[in-house]
N, C-alpha and C. Protein backbone atom coordinates (compact mmCIF):
# COMPACT_ATOMS: atom_id res chain seq x y z
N UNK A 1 0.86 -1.18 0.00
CA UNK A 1 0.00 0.00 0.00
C UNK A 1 0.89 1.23 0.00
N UNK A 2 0.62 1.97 -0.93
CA UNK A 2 1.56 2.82 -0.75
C UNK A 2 0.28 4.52 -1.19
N UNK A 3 0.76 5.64 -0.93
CA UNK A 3 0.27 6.76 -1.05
C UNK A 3 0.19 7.16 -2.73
N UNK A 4 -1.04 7.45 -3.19
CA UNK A 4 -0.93 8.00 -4.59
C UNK A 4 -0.28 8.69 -5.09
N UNK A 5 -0.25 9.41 -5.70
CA UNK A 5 0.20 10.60 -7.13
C UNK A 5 -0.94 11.14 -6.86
N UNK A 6 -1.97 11.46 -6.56
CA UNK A 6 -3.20 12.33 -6.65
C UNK A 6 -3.59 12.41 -5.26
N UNK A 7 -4.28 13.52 -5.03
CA UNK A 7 -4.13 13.56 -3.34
C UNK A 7 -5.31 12.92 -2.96
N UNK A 8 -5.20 13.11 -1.67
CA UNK A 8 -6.11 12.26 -0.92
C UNK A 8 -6.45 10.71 -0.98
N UNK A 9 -4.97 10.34 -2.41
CA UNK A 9 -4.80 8.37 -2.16
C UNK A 9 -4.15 7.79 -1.90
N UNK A 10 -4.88 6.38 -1.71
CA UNK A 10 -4.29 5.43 -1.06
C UNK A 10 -4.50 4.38 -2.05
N UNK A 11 -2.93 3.82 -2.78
CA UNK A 11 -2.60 2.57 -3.98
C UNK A 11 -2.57 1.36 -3.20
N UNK A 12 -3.27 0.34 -3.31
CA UNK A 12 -2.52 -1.13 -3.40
C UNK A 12 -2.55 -2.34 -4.54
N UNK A 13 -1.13 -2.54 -4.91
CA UNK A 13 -1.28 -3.52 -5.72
C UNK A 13 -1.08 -4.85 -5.38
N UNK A 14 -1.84 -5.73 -6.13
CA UNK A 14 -1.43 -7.52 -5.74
C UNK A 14 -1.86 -7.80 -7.48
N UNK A 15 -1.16 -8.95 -7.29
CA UNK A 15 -0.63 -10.05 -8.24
C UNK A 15 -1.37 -11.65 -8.21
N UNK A 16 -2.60 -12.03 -8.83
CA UNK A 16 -2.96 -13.51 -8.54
C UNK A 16 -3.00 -14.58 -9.74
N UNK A 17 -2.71 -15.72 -9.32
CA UNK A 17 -2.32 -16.37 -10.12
C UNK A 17 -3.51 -16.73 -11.03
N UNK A 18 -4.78 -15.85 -11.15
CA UNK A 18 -5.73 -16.89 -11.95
C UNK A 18 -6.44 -15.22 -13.24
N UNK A 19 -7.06 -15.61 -14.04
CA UNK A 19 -7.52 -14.79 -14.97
C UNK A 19 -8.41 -13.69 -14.26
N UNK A 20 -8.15 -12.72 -15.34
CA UNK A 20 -9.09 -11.58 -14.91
C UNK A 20 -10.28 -11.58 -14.76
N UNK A 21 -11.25 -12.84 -15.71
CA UNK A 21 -12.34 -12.83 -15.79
C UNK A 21 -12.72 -13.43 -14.63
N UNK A 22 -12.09 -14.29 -14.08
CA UNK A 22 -12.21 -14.86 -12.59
C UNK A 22 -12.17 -13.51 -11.52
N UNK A 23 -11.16 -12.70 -11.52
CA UNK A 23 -11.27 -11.46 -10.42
C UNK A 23 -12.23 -10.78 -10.49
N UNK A 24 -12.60 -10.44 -12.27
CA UNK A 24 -13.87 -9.64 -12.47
C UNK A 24 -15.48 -9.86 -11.58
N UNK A 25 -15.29 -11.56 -11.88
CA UNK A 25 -16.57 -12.35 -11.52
C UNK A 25 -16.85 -11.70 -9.87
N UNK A 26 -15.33 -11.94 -9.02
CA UNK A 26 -15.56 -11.73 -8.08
C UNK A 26 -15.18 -10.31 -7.11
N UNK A 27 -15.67 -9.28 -7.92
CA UNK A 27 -15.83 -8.05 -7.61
C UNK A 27 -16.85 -7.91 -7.97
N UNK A 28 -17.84 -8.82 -8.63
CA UNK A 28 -19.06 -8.08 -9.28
C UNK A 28 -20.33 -8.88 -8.84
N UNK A 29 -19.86 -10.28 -8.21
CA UNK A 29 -21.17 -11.26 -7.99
C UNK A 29 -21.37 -11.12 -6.86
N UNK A 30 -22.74 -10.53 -6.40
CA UNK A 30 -22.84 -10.00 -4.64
C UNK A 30 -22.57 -11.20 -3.73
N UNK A 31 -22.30 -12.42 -4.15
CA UNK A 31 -22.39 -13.73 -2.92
C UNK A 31 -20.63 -13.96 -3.13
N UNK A 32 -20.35 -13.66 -4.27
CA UNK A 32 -18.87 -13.27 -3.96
C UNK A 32 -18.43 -12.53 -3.08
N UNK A 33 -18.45 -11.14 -3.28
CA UNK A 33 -18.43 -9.79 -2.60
C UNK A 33 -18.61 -9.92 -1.60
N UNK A 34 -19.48 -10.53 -1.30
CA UNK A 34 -19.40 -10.50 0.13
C UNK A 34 -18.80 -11.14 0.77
N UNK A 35 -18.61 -11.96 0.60
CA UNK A 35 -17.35 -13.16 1.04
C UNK A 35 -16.07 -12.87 1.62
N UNK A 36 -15.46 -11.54 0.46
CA UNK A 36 -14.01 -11.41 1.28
C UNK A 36 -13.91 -9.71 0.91
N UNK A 37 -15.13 -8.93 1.34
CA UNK A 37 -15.22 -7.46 1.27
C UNK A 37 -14.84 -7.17 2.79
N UNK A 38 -14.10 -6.23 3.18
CA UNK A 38 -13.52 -6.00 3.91
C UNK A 38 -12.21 -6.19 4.91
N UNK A 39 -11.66 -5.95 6.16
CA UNK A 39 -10.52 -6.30 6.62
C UNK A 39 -10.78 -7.74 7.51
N UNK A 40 -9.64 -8.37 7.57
CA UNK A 40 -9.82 -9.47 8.56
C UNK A 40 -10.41 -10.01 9.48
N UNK A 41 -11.62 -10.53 10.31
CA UNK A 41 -12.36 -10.51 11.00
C UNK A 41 -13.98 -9.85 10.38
N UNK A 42 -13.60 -9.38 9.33
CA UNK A 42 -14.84 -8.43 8.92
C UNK A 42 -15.89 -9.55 8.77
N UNK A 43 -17.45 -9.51 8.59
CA UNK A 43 -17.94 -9.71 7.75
C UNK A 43 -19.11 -9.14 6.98
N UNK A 44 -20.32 -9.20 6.06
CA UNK A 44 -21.10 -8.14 5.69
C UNK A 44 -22.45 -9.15 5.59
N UNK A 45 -23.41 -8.05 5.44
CA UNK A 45 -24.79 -8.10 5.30
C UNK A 45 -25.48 -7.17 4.19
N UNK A 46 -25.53 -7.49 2.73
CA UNK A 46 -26.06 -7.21 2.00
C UNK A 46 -27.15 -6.85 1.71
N UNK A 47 -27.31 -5.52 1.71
CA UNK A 47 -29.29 -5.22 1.49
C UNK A 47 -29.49 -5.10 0.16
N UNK A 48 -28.55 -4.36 -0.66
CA UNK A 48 -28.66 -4.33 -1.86
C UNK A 48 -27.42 -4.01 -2.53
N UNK A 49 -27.24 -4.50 -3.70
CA UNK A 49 -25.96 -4.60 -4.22
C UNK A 49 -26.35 -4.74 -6.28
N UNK A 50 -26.81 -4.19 -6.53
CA UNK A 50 -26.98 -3.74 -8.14
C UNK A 50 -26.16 -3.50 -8.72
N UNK A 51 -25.09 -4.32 -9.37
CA UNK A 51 -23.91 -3.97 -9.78
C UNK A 51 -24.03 -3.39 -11.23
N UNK A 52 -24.37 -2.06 -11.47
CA UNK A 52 -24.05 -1.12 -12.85
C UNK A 52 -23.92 0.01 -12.43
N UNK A 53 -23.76 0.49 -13.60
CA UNK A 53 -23.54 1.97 -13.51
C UNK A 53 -24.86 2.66 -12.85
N UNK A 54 -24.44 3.56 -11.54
CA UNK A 54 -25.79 3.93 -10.73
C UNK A 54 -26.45 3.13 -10.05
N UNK A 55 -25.73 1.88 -9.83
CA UNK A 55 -26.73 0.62 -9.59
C UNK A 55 -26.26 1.06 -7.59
N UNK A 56 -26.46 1.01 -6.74
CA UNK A 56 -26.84 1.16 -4.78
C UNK A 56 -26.20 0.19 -4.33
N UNK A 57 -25.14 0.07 -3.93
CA UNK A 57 -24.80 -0.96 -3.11
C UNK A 57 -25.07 -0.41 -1.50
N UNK A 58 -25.99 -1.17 -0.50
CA UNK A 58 -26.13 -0.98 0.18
C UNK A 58 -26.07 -2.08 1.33
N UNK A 59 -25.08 -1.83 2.77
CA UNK A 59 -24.45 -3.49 3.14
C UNK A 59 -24.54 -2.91 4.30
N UNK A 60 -24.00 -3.96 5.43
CA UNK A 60 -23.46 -3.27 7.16
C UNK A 60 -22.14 -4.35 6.92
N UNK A 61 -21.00 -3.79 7.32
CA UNK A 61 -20.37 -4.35 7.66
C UNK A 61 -20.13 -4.69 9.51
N UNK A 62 -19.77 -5.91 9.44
CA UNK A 62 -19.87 -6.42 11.11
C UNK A 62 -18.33 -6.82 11.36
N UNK A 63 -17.84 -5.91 12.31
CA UNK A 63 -16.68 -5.62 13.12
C UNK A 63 -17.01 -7.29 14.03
N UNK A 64 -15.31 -7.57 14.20
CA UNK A 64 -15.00 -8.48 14.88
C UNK A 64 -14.89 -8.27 16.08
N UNK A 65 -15.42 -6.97 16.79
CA UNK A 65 -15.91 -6.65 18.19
C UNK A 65 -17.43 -6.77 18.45
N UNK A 66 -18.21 -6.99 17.33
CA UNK A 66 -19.81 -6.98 17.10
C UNK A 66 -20.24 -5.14 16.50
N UNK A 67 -19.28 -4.52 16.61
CA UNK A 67 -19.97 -3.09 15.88
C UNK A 67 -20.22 -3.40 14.47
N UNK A 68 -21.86 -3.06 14.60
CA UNK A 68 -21.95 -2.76 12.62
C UNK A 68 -21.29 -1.36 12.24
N UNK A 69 -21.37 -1.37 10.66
CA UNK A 69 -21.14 -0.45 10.16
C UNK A 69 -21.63 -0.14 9.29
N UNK A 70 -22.54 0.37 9.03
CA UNK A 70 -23.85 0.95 8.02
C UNK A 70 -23.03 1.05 6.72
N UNK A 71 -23.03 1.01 5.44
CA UNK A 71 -21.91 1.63 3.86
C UNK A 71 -23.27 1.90 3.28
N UNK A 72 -23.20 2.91 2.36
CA UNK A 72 -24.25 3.28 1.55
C UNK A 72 -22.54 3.63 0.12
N UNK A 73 -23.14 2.82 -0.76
CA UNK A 73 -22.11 2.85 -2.51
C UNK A 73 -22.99 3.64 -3.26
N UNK A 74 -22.38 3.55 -4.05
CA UNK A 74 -22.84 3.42 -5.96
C UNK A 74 -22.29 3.49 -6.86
N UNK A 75 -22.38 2.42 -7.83
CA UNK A 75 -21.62 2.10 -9.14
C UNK A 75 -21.35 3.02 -9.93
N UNK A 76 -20.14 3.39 -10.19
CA UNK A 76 -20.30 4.62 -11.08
C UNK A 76 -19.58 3.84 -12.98
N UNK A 77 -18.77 2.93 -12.88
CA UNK A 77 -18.71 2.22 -14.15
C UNK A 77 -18.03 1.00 -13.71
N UNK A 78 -18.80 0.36 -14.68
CA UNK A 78 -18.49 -1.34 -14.62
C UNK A 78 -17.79 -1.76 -16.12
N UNK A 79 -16.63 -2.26 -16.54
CA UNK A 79 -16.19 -2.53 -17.39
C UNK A 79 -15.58 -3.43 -17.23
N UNK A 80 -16.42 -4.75 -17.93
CA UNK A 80 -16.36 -6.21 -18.24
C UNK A 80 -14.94 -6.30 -18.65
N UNK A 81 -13.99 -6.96 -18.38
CA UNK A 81 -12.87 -7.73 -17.38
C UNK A 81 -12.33 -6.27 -16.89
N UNK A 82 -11.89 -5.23 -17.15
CA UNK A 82 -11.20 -4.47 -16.63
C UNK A 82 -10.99 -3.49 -15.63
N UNK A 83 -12.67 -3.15 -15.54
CA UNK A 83 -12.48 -2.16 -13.87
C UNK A 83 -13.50 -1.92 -13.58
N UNK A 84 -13.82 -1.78 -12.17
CA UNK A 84 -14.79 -1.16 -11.25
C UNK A 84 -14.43 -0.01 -10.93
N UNK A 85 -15.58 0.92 -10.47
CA UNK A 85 -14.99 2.12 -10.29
C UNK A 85 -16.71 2.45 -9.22
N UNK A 86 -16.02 2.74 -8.07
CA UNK A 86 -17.24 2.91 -6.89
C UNK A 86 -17.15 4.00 -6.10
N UNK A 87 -18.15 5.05 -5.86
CA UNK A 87 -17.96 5.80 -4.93
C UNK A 87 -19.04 5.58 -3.25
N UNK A 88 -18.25 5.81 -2.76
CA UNK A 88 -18.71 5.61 -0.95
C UNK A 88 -19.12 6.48 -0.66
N UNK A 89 -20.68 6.78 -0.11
CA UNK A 89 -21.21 8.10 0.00
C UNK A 89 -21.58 8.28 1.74
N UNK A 90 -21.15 6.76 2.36
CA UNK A 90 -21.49 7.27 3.83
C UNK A 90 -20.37 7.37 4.70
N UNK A 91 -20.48 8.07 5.78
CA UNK A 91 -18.80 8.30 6.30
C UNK A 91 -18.28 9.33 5.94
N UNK A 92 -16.84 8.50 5.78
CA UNK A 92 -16.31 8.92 4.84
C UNK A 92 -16.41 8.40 3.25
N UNK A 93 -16.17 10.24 2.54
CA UNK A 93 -16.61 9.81 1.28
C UNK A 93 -15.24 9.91 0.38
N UNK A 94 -15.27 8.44 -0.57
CA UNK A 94 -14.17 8.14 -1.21
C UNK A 94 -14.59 7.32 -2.29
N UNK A 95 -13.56 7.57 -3.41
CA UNK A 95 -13.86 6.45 -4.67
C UNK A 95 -12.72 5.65 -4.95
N UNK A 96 -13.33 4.34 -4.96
CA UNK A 96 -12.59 2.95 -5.48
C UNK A 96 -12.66 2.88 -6.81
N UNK A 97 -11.24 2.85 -7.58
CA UNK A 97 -11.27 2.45 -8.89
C UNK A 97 -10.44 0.96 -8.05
N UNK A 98 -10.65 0.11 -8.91
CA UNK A 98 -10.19 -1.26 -9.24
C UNK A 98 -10.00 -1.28 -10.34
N UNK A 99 -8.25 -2.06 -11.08
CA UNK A 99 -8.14 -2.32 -12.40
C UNK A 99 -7.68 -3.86 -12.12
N UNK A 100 -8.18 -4.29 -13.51
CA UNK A 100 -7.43 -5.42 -13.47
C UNK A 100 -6.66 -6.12 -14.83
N UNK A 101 -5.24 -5.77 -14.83
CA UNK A 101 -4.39 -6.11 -15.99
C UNK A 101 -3.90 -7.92 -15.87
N UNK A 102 -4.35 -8.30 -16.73
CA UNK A 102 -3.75 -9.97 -17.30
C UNK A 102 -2.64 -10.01 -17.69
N UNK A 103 -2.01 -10.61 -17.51
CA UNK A 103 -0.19 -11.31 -17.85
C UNK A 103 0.09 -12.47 -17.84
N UNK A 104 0.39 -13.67 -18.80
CA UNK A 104 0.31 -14.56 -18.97
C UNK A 104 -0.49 -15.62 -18.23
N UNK A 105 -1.61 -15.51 -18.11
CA UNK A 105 -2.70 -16.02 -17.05
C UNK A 105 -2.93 -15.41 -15.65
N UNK A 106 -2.00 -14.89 -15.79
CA UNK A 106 -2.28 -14.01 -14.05
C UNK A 106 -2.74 -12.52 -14.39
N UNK A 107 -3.24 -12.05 -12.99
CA UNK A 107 -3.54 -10.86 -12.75
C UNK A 107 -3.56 -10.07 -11.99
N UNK A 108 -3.00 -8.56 -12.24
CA UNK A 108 -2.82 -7.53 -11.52
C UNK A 108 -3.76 -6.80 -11.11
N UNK A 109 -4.15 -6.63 -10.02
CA UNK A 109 -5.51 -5.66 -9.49
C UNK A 109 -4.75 -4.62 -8.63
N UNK A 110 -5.21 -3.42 -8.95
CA UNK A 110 -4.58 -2.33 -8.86
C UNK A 110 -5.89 -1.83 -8.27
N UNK A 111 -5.58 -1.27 -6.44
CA UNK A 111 -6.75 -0.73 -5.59
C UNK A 111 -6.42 0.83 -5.22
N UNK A 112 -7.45 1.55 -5.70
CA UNK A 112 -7.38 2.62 -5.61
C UNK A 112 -8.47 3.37 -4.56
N UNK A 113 -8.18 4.28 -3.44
CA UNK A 113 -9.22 5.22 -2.65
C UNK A 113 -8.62 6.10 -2.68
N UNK A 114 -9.58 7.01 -2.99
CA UNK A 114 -9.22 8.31 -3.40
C UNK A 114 -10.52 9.19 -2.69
N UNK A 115 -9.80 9.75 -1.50
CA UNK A 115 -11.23 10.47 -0.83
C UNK A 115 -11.51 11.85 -1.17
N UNK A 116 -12.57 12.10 -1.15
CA UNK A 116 -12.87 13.55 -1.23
C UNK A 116 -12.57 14.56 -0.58
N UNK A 117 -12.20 14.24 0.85
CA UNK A 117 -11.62 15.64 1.96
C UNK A 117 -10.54 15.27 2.46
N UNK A 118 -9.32 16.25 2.69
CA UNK A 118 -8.16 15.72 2.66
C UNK A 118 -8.28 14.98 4.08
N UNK A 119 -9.03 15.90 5.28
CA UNK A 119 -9.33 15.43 6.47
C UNK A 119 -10.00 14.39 6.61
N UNK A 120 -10.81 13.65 5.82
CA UNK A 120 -11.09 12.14 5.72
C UNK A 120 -9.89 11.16 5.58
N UNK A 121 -9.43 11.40 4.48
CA UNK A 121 -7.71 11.01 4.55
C UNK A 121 -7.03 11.04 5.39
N UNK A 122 -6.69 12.22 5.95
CA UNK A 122 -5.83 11.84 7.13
C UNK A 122 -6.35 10.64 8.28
N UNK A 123 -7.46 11.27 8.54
CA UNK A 123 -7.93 10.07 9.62
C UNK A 123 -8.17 9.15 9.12
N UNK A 124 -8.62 8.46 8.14
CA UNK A 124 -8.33 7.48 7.44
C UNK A 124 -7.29 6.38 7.56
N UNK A 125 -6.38 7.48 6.74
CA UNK A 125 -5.22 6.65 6.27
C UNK A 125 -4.02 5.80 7.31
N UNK A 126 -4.41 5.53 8.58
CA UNK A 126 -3.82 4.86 9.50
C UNK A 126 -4.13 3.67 9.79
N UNK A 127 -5.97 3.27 9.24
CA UNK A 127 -6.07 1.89 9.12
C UNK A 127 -6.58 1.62 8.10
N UNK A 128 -6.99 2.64 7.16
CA UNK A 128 -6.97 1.66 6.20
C UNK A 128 -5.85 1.28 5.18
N UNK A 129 -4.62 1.42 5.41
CA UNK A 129 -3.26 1.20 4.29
C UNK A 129 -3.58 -0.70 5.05
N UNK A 130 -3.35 -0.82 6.24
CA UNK A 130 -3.85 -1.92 6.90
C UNK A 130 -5.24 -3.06 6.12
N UNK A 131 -6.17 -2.27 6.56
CA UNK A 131 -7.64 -2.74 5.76
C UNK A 131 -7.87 -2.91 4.66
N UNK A 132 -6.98 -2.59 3.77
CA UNK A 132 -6.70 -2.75 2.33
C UNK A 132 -5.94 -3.34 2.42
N UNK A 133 -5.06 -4.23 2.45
CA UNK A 133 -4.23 -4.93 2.15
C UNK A 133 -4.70 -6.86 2.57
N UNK A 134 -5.71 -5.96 3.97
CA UNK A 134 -6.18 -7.23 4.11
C UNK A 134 -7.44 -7.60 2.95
N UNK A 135 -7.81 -6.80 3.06
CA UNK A 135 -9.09 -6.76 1.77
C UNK A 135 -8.67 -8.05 0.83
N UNK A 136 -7.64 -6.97 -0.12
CA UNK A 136 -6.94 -8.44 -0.90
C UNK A 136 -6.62 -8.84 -0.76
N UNK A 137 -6.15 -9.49 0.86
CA UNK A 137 -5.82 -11.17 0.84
C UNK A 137 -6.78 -12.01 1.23
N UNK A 138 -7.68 -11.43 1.49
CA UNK A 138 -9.40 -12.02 1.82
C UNK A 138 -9.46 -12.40 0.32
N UNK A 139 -9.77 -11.45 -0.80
CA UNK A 139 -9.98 -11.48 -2.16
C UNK A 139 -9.20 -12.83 -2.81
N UNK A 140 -7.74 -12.92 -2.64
CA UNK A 140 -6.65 -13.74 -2.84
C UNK A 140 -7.57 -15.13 -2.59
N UNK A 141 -7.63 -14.99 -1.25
CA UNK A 141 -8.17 -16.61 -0.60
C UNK A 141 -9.19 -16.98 -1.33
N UNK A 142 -10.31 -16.20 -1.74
CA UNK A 142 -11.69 -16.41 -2.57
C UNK A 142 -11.05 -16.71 -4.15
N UNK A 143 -10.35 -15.80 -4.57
CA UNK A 143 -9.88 -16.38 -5.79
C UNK A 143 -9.14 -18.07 -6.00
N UNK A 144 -8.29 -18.07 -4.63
CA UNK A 144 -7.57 -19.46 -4.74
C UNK A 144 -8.74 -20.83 -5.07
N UNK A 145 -9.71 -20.46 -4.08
CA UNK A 145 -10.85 -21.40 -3.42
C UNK A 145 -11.91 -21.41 -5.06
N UNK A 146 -12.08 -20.68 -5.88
CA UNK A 146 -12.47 -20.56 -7.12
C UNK A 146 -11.96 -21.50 -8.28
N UNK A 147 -10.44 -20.73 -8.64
CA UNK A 147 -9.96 -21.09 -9.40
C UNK A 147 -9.69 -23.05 -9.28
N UNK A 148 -9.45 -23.34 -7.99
CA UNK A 148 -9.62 -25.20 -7.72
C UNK A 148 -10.55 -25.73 -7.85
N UNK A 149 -11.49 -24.85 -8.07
CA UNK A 149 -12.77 -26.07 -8.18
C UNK A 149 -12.93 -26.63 -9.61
């Protein structure tokens, strides 16, 4: 995880051994998504999740202390194998681009938050360089558990 080129972000990249259309699947299929959306201990509760452009993702995430956490999304573009692109409208407000580049069967997913107030960022950015990183190795594990079957 490292700090953007554009302010107020936060980059992480990972590397998995299986196709893009496999990562795609599972950024975009809500019983995926939910599976390994968030940090370690996390887990979620899906109210709605409309994956297109404008489409509401609306979830609680449940802290491994028992605190929920209310998220209100929305899709801002979906492009079949190559990227998601989401903005977070409760909280703090920030947008996720996700890319995902193929290389000889593998693939690069490139995680992007990019918040709107620098002061969201700051307070931010102490757990989630953390929470992102776990993100995709939650993601990692769901891809491994995919690609074997």
């Amino acid at each position: 995880m490292t700090i953007g080129e554009n302010e107020n972000e936060l980059v992480a990249e990972r590397e998995y051994g299986c196709s893009r259309e496999l990562v795609f699947r599972a950024w975009t299929t809500p019983e995926l998504l939910a599976r390994w959306w968030g940090p370690e201990g996390f887990n979620n509760t899906f109210h709605k999740c409309d994956v297109r452009p404008g489409g509401e993702w609306k979830f609680t995430m449940h802290g491994p202390d028992g605190t929920n956490y209310p998220n209100e999304c929305v899709f801002i573009e979906i492009v079949q194998p190559e990227r998601v692109v989401l903005d977070h409208l409760s909280g703090h407000e920030f947008r996720i681009t996700a890319t995902f580049e193929e290389s000889n069967g593998r693939t690069v997913v490139t995680f992007r938050q990019r918040f709107k107030l620098k002061e969201d960022f700051e307070q931010a950015k102490p757990y989630c360089i953390d929470a992102n990183e776990q993100n995709l190795d939650r993601l990692g594990t769901v891809l491994s558990e995919l690609a074997h079957k």
